[in-house]
Structures are given as C-alpha cells and as structure tokens.
PDB file of N, CA and C in Angstrom:
ATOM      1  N   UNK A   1     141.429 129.168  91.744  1.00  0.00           N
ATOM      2  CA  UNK A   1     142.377 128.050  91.693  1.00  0.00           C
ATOM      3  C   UNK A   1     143.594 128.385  92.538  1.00  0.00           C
ATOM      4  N   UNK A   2     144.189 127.666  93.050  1.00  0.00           N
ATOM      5  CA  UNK A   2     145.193 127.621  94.551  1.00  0.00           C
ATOM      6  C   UNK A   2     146.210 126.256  93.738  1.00  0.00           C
ATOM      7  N   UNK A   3     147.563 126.743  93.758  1.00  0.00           N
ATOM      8  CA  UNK A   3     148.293 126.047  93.083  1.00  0.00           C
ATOM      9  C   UNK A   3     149.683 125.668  94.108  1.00  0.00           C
ATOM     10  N   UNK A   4     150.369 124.546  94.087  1.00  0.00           N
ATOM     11  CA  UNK A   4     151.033 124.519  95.320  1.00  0.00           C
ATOM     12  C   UNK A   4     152.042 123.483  95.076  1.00  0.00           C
ATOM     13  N   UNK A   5     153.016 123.862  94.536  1.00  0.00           N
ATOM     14  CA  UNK A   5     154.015 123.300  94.209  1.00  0.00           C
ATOM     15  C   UNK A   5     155.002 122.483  95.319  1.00  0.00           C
ATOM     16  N   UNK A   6     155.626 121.766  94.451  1.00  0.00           N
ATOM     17  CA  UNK A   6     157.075 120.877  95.914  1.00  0.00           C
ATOM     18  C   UNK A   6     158.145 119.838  95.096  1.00  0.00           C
ATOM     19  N   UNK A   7     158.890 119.415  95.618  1.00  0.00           N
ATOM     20  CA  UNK A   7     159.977 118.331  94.960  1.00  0.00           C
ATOM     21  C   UNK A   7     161.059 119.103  94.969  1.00  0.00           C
ATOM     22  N   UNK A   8     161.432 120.723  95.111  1.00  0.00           N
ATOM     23  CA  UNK A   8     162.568 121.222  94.497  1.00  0.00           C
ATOM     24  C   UNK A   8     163.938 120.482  95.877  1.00  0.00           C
ATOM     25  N   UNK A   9     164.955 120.684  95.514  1.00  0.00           N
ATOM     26  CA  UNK A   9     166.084 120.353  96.429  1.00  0.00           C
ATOM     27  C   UNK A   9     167.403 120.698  95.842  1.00  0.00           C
ATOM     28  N   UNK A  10     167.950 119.816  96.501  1.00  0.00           N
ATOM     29  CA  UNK A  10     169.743 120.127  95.789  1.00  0.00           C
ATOM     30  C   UNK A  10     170.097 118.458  95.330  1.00  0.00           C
ATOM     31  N   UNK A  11     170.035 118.906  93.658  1.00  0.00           N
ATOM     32  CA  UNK A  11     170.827 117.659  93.024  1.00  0.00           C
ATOM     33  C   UNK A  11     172.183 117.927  92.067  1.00  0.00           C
ATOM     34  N   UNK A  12     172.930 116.861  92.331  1.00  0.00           N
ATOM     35  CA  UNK A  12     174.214 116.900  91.737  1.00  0.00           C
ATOM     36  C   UNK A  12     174.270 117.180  89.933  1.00  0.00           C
ATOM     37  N   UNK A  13     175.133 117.638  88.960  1.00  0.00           N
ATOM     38  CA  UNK A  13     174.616 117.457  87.734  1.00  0.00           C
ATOM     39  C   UNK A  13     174.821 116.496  87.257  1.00  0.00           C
ATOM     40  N   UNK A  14     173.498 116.095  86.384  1.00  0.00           N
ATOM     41  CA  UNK A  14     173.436 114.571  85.791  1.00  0.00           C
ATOM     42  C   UNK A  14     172.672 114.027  86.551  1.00  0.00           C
ATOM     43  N   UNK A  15     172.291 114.588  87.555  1.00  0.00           N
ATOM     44  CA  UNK A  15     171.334 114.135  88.585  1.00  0.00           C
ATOM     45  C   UNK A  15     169.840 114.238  88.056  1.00  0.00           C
ATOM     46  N   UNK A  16     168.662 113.814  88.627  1.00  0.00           N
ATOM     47  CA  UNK A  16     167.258 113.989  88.297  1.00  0.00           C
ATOM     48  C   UNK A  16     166.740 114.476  89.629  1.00  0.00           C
ATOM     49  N   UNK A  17     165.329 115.155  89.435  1.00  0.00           N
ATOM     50  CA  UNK A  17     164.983 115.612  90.409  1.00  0.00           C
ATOM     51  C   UNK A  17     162.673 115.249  90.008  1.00  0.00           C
ATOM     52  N   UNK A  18     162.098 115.279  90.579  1.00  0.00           N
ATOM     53  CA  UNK A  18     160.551 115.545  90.107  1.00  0.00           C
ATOM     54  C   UNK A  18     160.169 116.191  90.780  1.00  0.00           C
ATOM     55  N   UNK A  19     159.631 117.823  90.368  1.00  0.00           N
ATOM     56  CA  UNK A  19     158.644 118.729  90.510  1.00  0.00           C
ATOM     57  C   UNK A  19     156.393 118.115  90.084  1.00  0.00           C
ATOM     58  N   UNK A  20     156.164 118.548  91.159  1.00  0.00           N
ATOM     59  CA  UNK A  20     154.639 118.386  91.530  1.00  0.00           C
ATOM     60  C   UNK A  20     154.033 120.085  91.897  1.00  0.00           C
ATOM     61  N   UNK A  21     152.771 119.649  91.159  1.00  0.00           N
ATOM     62  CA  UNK A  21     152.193 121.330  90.906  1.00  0.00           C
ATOM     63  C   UNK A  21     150.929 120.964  91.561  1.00  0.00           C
ATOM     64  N   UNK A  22     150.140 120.677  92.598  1.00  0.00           N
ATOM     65  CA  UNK A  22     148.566 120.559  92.704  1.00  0.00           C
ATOM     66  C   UNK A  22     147.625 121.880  92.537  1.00  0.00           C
ATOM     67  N   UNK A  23     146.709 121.322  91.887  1.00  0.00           N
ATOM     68  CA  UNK A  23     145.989 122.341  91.904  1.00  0.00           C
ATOM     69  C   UNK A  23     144.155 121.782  92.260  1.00  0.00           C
ATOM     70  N   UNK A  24     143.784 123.055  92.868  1.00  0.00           N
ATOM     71  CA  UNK A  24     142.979 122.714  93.703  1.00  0.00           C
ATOM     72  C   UNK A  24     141.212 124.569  93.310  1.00  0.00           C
ATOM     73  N   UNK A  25     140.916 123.429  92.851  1.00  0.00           N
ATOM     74  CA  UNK A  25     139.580 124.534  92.207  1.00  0.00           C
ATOM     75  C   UNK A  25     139.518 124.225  91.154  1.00  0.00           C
ATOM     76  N   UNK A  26     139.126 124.744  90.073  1.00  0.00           N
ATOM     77  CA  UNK A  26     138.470 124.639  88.761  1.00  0.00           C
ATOM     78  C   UNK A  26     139.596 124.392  87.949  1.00  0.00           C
ATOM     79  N   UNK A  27     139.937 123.069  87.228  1.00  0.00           N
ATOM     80  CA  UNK A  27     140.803 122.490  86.293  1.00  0.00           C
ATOM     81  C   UNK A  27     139.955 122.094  85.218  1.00  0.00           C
ATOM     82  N   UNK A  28     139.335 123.047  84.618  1.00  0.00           N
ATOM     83  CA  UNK A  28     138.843 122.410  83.453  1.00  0.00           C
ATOM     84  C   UNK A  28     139.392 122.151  82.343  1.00  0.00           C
ATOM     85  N   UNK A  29     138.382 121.217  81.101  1.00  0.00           N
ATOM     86  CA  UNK A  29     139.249 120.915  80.398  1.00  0.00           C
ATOM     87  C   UNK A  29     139.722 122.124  79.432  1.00  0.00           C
ATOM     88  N   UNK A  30     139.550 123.351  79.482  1.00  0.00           N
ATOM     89  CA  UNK A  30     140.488 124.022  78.907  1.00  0.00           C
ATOM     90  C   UNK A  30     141.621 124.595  79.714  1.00  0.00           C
ATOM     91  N   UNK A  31     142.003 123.967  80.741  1.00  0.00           N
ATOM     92  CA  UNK A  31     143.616 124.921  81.607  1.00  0.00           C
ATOM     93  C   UNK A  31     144.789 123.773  80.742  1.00  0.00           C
ATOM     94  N   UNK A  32     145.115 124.822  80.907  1.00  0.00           N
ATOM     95  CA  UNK A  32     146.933 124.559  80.551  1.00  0.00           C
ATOM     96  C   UNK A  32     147.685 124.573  82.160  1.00  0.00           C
ATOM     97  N   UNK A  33     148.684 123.608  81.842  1.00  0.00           N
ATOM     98  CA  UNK A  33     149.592 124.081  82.975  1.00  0.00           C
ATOM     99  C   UNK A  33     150.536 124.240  82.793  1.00  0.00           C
ATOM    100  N   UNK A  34     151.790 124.750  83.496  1.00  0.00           N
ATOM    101  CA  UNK A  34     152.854 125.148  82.785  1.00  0.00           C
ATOM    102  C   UNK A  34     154.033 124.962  84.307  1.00  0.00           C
ATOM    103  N   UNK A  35     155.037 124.987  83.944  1.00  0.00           N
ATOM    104  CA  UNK A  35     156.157 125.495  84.386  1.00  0.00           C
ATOM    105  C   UNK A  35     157.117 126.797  83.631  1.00  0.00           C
ATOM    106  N   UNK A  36     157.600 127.475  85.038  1.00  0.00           N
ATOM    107  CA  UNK A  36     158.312 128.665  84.729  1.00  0.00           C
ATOM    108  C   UNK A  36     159.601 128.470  85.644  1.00  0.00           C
ATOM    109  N   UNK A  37     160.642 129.111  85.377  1.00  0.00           N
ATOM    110  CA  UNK A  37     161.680 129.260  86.446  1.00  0.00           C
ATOM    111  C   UNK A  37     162.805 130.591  86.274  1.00  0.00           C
ATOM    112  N   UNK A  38     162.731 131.370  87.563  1.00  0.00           N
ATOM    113  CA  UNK A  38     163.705 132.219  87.719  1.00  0.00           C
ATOM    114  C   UNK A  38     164.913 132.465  88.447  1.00  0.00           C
ATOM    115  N   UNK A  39     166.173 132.474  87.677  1.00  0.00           N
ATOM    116  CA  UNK A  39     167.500 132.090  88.301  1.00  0.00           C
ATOM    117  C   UNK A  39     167.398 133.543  88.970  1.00  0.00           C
ATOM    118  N   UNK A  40     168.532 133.549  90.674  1.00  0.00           N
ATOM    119  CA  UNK A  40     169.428 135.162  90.710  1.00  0.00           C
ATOM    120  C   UNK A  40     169.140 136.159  89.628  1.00  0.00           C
ATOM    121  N   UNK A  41     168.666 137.425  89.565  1.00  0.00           N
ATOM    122  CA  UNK A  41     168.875 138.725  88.823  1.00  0.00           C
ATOM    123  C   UNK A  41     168.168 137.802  87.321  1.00  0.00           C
ATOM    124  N   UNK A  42     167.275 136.785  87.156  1.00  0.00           N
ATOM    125  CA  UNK A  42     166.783 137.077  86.090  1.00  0.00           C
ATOM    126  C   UNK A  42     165.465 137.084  85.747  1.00  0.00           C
ATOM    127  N   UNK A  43     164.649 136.995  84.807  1.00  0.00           N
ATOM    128  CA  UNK A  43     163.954 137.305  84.450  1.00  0.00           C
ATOM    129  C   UNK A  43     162.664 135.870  84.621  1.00  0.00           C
ATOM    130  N   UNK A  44     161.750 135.405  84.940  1.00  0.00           N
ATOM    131  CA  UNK A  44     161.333 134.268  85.319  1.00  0.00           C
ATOM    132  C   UNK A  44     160.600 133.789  83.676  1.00  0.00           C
ATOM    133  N   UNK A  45     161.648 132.635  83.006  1.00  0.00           N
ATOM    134  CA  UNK A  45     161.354 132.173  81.880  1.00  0.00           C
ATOM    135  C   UNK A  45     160.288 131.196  82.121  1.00  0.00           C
ATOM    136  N   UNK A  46     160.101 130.543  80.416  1.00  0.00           N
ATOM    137  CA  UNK A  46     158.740 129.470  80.631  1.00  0.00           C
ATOM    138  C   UNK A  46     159.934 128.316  80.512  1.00  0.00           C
ATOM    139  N   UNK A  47     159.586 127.101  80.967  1.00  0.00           N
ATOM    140  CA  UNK A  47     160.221 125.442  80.613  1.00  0.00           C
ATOM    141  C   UNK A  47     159.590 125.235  79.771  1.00  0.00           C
ATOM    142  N   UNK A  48     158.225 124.615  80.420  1.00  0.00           N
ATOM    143  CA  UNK A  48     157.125 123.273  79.807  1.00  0.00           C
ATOM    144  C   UNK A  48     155.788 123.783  80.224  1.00  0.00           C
ATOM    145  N   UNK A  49     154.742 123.327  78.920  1.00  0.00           N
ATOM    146  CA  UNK A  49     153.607 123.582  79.332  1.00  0.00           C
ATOM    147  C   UNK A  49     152.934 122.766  78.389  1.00  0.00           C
ATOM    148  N   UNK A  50     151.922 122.052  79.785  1.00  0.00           N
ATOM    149  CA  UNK A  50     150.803 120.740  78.715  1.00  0.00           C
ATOM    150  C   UNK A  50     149.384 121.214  78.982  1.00  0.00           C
ATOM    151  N   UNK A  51     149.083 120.911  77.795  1.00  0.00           N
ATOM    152  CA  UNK A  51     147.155 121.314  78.089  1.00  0.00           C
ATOM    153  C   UNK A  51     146.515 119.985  78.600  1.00  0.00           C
ATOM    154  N   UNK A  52     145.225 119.843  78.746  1.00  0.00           N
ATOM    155  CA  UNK A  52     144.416 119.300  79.893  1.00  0.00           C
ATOM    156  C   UNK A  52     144.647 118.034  79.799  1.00  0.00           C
ATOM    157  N   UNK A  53     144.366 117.337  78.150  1.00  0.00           N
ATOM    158  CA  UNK A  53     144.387 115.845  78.051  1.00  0.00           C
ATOM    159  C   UNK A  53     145.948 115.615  77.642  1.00  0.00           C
ATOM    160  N   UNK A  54     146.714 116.515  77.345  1.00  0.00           N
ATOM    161  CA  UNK A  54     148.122 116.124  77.538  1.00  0.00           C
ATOM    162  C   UNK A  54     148.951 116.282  75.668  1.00  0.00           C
ATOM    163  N   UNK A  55     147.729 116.742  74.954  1.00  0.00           N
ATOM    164  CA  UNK A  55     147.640 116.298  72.995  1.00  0.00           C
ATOM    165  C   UNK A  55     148.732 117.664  72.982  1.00  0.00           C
ATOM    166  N   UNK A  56     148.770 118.608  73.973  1.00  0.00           N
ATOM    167  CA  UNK A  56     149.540 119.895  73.990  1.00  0.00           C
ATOM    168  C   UNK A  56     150.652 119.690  74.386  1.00  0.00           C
ATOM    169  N   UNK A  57     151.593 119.953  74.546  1.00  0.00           N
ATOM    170  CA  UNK A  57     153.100 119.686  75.230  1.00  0.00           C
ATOM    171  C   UNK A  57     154.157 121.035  74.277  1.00  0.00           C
ATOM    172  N   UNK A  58     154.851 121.401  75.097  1.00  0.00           N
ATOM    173  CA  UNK A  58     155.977 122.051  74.951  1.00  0.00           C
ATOM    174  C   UNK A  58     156.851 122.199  75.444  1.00  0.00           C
ATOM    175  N   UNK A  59     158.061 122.739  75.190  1.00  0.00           N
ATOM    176  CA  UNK A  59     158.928 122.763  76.181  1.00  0.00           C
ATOM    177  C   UNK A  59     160.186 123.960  75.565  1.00  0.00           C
ATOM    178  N   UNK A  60     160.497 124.784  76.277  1.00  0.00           N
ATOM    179  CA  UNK A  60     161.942 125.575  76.236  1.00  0.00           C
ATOM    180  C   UNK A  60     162.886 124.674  75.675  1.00  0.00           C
ATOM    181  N   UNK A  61     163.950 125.486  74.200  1.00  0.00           N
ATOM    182  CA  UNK A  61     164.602 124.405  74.208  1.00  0.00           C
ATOM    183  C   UNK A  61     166.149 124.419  74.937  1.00  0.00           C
ATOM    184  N   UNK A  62     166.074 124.972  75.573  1.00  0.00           N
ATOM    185  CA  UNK A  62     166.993 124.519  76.971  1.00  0.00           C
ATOM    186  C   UNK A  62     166.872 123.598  77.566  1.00  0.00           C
ATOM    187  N   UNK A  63     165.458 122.745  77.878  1.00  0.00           N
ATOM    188  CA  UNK A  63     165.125 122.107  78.433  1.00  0.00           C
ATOM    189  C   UNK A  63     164.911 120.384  77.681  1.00  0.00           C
ATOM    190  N   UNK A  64     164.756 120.514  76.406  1.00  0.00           N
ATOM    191  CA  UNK A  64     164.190 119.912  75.899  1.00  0.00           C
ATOM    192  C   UNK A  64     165.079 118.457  75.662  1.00  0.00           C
ATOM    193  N   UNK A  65     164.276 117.326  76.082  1.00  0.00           N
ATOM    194  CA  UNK A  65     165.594 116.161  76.062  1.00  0.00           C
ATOM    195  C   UNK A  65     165.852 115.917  77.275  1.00  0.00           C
ATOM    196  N   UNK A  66     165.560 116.467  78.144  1.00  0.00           N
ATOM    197  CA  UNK A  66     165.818 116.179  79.265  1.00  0.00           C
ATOM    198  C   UNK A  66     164.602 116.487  80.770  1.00  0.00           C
ATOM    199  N   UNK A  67     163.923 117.555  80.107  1.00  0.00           N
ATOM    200  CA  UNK A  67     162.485 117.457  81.079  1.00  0.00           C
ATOM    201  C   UNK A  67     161.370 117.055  80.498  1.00  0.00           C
ATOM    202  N   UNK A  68     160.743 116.600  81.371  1.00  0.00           N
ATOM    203  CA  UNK A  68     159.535 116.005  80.787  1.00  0.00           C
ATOM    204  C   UNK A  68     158.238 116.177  81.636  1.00  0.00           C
ATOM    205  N   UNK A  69     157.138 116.983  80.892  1.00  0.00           N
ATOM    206  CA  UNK A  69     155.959 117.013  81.811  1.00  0.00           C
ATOM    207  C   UNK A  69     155.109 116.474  81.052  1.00  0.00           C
ATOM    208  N   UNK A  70     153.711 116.251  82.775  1.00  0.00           N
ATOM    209  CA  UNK A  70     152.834 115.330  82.010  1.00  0.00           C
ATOM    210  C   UNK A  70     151.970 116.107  83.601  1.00  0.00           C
ATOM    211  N   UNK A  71     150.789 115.024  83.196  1.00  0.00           N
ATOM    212  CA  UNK A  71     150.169 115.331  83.877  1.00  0.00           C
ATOM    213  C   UNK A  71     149.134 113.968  84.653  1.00  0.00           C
ATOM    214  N   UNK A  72     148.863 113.807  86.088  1.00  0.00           N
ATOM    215  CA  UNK A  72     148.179 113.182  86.591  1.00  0.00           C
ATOM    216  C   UNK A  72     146.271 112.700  85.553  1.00  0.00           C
ATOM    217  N   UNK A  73     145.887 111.233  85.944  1.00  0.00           N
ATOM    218  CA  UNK A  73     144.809 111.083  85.573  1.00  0.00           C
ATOM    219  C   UNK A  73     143.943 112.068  85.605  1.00  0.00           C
ATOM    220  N   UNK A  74     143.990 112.446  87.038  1.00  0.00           N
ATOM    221  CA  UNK A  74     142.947 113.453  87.405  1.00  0.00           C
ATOM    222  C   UNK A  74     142.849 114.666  87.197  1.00  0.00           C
ATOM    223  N   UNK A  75     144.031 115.088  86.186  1.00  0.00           N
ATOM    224  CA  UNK A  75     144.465 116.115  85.815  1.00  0.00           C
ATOM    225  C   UNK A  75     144.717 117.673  86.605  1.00  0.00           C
ATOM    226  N   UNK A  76     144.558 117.110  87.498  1.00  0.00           N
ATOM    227  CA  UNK A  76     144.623 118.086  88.756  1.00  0.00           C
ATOM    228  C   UNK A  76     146.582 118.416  88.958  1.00  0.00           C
ATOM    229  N   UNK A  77     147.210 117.368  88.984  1.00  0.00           N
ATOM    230  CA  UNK A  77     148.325 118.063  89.710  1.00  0.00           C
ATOM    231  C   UNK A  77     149.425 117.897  87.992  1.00  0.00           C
ATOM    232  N   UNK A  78     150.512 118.261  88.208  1.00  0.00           N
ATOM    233  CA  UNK A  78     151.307 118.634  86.896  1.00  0.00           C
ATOM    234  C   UNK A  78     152.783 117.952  87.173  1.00  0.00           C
ATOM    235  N   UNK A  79     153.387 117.612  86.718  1.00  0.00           N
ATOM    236  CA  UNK A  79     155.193 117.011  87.011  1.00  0.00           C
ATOM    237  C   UNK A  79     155.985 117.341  86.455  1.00  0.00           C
ATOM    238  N   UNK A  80     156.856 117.780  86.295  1.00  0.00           N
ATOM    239  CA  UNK A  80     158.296 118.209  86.004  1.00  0.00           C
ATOM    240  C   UNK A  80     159.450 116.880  86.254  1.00  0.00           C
ATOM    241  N   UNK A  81     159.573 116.022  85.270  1.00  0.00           N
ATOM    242  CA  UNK A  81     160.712 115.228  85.772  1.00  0.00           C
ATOM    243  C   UNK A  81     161.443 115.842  84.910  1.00  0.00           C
ATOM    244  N   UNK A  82     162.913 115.917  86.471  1.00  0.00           N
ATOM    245  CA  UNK A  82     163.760 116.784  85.486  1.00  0.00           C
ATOM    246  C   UNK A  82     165.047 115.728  85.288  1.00  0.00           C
ATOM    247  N   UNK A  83     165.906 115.251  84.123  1.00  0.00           N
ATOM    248  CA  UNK A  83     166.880 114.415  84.268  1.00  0.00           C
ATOM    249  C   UNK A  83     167.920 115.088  83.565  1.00  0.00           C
ATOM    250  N   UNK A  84     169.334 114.602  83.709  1.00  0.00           N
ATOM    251  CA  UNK A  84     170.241 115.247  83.489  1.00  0.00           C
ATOM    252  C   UNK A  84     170.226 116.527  83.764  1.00  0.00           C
ATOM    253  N   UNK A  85     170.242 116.383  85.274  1.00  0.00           N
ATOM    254  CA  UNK A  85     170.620 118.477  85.230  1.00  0.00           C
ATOM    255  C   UNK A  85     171.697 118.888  85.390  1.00  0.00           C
ATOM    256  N   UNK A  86     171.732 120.183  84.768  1.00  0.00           N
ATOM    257  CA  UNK A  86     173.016 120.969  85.002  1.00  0.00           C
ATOM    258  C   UNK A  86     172.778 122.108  85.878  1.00  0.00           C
ATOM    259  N   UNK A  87     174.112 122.762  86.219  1.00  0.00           N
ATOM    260  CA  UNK A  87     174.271 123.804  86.990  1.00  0.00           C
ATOM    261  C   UNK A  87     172.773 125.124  86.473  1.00  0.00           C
ATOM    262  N   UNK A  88     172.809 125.258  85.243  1.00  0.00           N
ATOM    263  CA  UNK A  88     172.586 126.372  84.701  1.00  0.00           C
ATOM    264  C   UNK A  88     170.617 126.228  85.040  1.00  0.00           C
ATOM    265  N   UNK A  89     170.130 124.980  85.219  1.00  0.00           N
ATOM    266  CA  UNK A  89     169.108 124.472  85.962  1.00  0.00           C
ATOM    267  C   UNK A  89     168.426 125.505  87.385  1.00  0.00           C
ATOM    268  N   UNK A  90     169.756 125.880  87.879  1.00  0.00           N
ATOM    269  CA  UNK A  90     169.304 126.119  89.090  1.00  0.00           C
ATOM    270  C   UNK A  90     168.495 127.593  88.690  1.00  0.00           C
ATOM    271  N   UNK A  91     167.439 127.217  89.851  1.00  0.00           N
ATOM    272  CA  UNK A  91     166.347 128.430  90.129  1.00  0.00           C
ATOM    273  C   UNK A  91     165.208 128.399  90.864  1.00  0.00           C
ATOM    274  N   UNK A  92     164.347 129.213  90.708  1.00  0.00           N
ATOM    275  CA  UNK A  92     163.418 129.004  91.018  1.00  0.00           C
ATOM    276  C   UNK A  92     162.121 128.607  90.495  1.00  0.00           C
ATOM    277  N   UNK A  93     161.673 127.479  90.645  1.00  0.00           N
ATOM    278  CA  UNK A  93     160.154 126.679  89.660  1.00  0.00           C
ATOM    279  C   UNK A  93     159.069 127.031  89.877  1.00  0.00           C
ATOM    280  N   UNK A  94     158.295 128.099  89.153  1.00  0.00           N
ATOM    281  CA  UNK A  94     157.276 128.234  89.850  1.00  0.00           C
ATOM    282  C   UNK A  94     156.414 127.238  88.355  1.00  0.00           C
ATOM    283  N   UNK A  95     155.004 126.917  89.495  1.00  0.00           N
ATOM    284  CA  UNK A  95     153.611 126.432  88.649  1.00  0.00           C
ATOM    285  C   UNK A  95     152.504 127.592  88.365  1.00  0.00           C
ATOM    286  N   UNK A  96     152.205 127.317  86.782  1.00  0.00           N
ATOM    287  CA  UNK A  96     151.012 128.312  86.742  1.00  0.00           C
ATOM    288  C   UNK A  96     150.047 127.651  85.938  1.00  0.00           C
ATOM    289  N   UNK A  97     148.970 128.649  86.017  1.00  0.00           N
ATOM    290  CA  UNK A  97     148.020 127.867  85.095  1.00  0.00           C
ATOM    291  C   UNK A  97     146.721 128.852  84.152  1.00  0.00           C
ATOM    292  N   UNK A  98     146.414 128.542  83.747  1.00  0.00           N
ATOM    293  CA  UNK A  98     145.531 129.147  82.487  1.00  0.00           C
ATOM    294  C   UNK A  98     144.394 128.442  81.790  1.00  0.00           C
ATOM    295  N   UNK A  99     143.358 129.151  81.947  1.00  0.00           N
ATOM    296  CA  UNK A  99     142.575 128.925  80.824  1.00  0.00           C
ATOM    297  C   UNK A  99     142.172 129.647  79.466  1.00  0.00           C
ATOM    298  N   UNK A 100     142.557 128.481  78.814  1.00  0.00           N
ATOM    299  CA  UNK A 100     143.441 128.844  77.397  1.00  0.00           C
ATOM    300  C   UNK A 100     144.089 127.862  76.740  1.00  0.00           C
ATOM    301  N   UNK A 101     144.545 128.048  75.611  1.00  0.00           N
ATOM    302  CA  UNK A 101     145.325 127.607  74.498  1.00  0.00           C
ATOM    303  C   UNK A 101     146.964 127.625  75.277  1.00  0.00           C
ATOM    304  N   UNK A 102     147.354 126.943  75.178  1.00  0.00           N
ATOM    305  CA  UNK A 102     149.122 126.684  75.261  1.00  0.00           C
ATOM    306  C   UNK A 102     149.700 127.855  75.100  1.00  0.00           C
ATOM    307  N   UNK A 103     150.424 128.534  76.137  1.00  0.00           N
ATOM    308  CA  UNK A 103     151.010 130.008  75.509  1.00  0.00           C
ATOM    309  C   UNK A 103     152.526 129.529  76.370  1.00  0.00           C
ATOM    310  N   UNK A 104     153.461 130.477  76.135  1.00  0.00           N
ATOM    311  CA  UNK A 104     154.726 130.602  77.075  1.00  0.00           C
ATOM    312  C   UNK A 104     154.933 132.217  77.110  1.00  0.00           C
ATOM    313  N   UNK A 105     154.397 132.443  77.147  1.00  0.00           N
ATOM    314  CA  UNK A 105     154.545 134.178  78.017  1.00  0.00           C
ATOM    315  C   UNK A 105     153.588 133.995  79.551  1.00  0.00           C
ATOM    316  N   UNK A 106     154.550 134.235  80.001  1.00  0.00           N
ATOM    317  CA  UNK A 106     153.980 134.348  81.206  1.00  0.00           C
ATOM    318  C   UNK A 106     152.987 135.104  81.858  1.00  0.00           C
ATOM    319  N   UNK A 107     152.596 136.385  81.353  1.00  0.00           N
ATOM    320  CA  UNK A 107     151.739 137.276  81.453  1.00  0.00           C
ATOM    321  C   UNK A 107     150.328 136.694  80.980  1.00  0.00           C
ATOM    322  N   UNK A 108     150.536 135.573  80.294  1.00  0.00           N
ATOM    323  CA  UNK A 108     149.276 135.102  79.748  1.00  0.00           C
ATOM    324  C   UNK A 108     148.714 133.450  80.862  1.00  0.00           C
ATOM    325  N   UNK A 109     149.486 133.935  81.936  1.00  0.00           N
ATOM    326  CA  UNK A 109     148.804 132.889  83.018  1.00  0.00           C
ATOM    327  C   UNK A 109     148.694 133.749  84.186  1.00  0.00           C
ATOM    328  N   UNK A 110     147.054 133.569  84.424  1.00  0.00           N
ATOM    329  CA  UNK A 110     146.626 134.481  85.777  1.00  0.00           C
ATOM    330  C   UNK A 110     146.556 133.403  87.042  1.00  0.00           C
ATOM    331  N   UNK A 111     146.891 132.400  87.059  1.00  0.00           N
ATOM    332  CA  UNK A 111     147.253 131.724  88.585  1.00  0.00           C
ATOM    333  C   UNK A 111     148.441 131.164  88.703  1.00  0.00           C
ATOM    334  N   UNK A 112     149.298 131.361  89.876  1.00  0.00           N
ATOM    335  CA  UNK A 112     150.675 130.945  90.135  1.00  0.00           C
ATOM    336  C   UNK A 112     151.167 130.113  91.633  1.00  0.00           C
ATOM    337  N   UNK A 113     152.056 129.554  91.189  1.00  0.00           N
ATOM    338  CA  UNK A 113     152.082 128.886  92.789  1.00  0.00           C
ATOM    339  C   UNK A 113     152.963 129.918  93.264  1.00  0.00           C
ATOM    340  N   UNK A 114     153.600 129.005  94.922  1.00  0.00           N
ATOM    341  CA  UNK A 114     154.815 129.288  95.181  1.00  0.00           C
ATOM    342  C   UNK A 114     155.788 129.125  94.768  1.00  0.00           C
ATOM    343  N   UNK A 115     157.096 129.369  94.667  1.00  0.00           N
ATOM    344  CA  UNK A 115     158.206 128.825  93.670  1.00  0.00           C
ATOM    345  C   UNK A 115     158.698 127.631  94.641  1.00  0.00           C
ATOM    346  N   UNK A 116     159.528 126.720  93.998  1.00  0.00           N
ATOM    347  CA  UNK A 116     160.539 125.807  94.853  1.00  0.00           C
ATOM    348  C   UNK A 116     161.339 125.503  94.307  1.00  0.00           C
ATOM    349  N   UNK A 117     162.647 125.628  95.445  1.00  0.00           N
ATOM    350  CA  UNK A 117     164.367 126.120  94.557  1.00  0.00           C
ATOM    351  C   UNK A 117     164.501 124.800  94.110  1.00  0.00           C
ATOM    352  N   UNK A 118     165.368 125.015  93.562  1.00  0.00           N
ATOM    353  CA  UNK A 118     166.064 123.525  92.163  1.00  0.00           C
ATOM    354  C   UNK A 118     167.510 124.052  92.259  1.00  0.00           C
ATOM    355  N   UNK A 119     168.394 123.561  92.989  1.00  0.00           N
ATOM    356  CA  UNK A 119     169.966 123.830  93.153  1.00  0.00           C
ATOM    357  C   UNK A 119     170.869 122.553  92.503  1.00  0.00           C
ATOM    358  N   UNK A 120     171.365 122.682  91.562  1.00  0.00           N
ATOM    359  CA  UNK A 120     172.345 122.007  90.972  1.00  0.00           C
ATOM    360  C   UNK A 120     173.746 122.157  91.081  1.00  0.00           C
ATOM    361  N   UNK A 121     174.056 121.256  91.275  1.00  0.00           N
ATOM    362  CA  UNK A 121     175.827 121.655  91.887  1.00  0.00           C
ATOM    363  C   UNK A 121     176.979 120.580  90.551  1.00  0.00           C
ATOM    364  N   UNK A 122     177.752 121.151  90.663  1.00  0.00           N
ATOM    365  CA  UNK A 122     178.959 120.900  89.437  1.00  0.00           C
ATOM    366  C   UNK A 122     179.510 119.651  90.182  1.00  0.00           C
TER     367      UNK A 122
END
C-alpha cells in the first residue's frame, strides 16, 4: 500500500483547511486509517482514525470539535477537515494505515505517507 497525502498550507486561526490521504493497493475491509501530526522538536502524535465502513471514528481530544474525518465511497482515500484552527495546529500531517482494529499508537501502523505542513498563523 502507497499512501500520498496533500491539502496542507498556511491558514489563518479560525480558519479551515482539508487534508486528503489516497491510498493505492490493498484497502481492505479491515484497514483503518488514521491521521498523525508532528510539530518542531516533537514527538509525532495521533489526531483521528476511522475504520473501513466509517462505524469506527476517533479522535485526539485536542482535536475534537473541530476535526473531522471520514472517508471516501470507495474507501480508498481519507479527509481531515480541519475547522477552527489554531496556532498550536501547526505541523506536520502525516497519513497511515493498518490492518487492524482502531489503535492510536503509532507503532501499530506499518504504512505511512508523506507528511504535509499545516501552518497556522495568530
């Protein structure tokens, strides 16, 4: 599986932004997908992560209330709408994915995209 993220940019806070994850090879119905993101000097946390038909959902509660993932019919690609952002937002988004049960440790997803920055300004 080949995963390939995009949407990141520079939005104002309070601003919205939508992250897209495609993925391309074997999406069966047991992958999860997820979002992760790592600011400067830290550690690359989990956001959100939905399983195949979507009955799964989670989210960081940093995040929560204000991002929202889902996932395409075809269940192939993944979204991140992000609304109301703040500064503390900014980082780097990466997409991963798993087959498996819903986890947020990151070690427990063996495919990853590229990251794409998410810059929020005050």
């Amino acid at each position: 599986v080949q995963l390939q993220a995009s949407g990141g940019g520079l939005a104002q806070a309070g601003g919205s932004l939508r992250l897209s994850c495609v993925a391309s090879g074997r999406t069966s119905t047991d992958s999860t997908m997820a979002w992760f993101r790592q600011a400067p000097g830290k550690e690359r946390d989990f956001v959100a992560a939905i399983t195949y038909y979507g009955g799964g959902i989670y989210y960081a509660d940093s995040v929560k209330g204000r991002f929202t993932i889902s996932r395409s019919n075809a269940k192939t690609t993944a979204y991140l709408q992000m609304n109301d952002l703040k500064p503390e937002d900014t980082a780097v988004y990466f997409c991963a994915l798993r087959y498996g049960s819903l986890q947020t440790e990151r070690s427990l997803y063996g495919y990853w995209g590229q990251g794409t920055q998410v810059t929020v300004s005050s």
